[in-house]
C-alpha atoms as a PDB file:
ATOM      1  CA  UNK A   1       3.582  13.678 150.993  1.00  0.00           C
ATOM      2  CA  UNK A   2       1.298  16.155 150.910  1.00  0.00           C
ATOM      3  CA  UNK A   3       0.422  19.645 152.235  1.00  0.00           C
ATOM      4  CA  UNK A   4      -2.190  22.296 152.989  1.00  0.00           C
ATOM      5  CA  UNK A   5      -2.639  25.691 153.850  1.00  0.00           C
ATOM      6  CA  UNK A   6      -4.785  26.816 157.386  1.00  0.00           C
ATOM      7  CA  UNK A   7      -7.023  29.524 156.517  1.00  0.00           C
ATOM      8  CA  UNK A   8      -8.548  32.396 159.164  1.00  0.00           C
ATOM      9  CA  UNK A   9     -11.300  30.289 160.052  1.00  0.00           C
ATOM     10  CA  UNK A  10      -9.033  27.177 160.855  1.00  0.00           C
ATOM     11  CA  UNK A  11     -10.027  25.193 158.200  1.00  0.00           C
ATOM     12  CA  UNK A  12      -7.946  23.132 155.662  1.00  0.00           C
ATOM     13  CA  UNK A  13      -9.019  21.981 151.733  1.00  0.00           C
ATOM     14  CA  UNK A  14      -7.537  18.386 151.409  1.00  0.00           C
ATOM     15  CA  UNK A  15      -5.389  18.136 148.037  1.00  0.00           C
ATOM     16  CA  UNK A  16      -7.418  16.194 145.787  1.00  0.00           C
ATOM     17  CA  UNK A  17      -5.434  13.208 145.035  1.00  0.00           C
ATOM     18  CA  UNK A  18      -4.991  12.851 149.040  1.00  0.00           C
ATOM     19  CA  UNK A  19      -9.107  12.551 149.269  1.00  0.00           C
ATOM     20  CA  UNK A  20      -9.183   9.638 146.457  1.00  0.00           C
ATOM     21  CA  UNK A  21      -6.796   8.224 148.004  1.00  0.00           C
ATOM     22  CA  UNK A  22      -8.422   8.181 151.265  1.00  0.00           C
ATOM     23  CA  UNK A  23     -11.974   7.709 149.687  1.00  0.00           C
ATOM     24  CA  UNK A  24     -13.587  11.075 150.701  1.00  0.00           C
ATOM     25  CA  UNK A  25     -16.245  12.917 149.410  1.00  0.00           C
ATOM     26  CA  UNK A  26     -17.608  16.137 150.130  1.00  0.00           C
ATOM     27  CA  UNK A  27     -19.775  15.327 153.847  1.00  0.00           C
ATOM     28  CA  UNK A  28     -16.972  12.598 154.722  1.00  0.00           C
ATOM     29  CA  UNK A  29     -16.327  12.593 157.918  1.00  0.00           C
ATOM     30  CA  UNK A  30     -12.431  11.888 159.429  1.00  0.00           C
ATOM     31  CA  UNK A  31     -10.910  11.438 162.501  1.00  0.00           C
ATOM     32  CA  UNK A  32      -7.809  12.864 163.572  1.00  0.00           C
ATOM     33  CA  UNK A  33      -5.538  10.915 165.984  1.00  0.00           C
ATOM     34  CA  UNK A  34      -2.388  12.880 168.188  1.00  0.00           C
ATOM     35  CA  UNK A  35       0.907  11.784 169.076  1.00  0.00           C
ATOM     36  CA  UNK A  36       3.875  14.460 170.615  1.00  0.00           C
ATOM     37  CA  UNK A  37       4.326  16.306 167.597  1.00  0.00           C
ATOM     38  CA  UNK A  38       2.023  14.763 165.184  1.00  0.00           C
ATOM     39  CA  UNK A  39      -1.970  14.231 164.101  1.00  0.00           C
ATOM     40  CA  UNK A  40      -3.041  11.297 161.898  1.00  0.00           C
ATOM     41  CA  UNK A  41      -6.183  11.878 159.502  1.00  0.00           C
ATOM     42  CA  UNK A  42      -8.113   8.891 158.832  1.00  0.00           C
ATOM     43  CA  UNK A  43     -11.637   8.310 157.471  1.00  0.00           C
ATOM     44  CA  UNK A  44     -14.526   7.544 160.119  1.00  0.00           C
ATOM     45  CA  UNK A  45     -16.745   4.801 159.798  1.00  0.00           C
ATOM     46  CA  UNK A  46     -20.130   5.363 160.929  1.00  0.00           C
ATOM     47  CA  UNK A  47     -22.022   2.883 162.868  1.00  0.00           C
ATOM     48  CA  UNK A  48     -24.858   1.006 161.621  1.00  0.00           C
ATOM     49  CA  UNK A  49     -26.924   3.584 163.588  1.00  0.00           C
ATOM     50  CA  UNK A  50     -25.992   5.887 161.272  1.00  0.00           C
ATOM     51  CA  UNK A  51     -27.445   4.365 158.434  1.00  0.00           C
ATOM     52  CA  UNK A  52     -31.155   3.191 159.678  1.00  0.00           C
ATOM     53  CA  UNK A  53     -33.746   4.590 157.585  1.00  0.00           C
ATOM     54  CA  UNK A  54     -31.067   6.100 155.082  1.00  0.00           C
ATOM     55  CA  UNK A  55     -32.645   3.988 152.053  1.00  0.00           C
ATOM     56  CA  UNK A  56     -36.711   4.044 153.283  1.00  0.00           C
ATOM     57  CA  UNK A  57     -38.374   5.724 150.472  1.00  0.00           C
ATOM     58  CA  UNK A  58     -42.583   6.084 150.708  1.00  0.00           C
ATOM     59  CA  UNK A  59     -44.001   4.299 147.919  1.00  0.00           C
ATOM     60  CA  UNK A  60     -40.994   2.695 146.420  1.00  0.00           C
ATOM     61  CA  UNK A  61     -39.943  -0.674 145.418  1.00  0.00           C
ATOM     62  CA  UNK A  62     -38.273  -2.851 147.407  1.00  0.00           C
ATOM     63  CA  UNK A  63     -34.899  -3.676 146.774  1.00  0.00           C
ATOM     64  CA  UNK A  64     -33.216  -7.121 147.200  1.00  0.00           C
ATOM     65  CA  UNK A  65     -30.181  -7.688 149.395  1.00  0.00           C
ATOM     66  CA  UNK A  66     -28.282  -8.355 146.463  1.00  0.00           C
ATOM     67  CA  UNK A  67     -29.136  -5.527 144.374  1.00  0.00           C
ATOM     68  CA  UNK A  68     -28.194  -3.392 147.506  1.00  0.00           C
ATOM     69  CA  UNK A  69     -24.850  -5.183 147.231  1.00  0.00           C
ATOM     70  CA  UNK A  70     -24.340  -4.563 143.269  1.00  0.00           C
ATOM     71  CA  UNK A  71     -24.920  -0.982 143.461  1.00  0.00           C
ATOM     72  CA  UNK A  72     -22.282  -0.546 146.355  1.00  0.00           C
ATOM     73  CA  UNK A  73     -19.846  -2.371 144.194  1.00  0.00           C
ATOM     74  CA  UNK A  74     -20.618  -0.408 141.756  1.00  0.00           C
ATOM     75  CA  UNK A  75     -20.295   3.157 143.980  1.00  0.00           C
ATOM     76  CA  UNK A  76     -17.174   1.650 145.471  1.00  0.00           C
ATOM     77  CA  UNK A  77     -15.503   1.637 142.111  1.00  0.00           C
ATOM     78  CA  UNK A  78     -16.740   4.864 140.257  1.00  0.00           C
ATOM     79  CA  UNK A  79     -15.317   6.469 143.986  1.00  0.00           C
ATOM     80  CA  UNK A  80     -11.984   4.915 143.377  1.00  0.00           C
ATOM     81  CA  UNK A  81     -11.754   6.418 139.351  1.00  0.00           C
END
């Protein structure tokens, strides 16, 4: 289990090992779920709204579908170290 402190401005740092485990980086956005006496953190996932025109650079290569797909394998695990 872990812990935190609330600061003056209401705002909480994570404990490190509870953001790899949850897979947050700084910009990560979370959700926060309430029961009676209770809130539940959990990552958000974005829509795919969120994402259009996230890679478009002007004058750069195009990428294939399954380079896309190695380098988010590859992101996936260097976020899990």
């Amino acid at each position: 289990m872990w812990s935190a402190i609330l600061n003056s401005n209401g705002q909480v740092t994570l404990p490190r090992a509870l953001r790899q485990a949850l897979g947050l980086a700084a910009g990560s956005r979370v959700t926060f779920e309430f029961g009676s006496n209770y809130a539940t953190l959990k990552p958000a996932s974005n829509s795919v709204d969120h994402a259009c025109g996230m890679l478009h650079r002007p004058g750069a290569k195009a990428v294939s579908v399954g380079a896309m797909n190695d380098a988010i394998r590859r992101c996936m695990r260097e976020s899990r170290r």
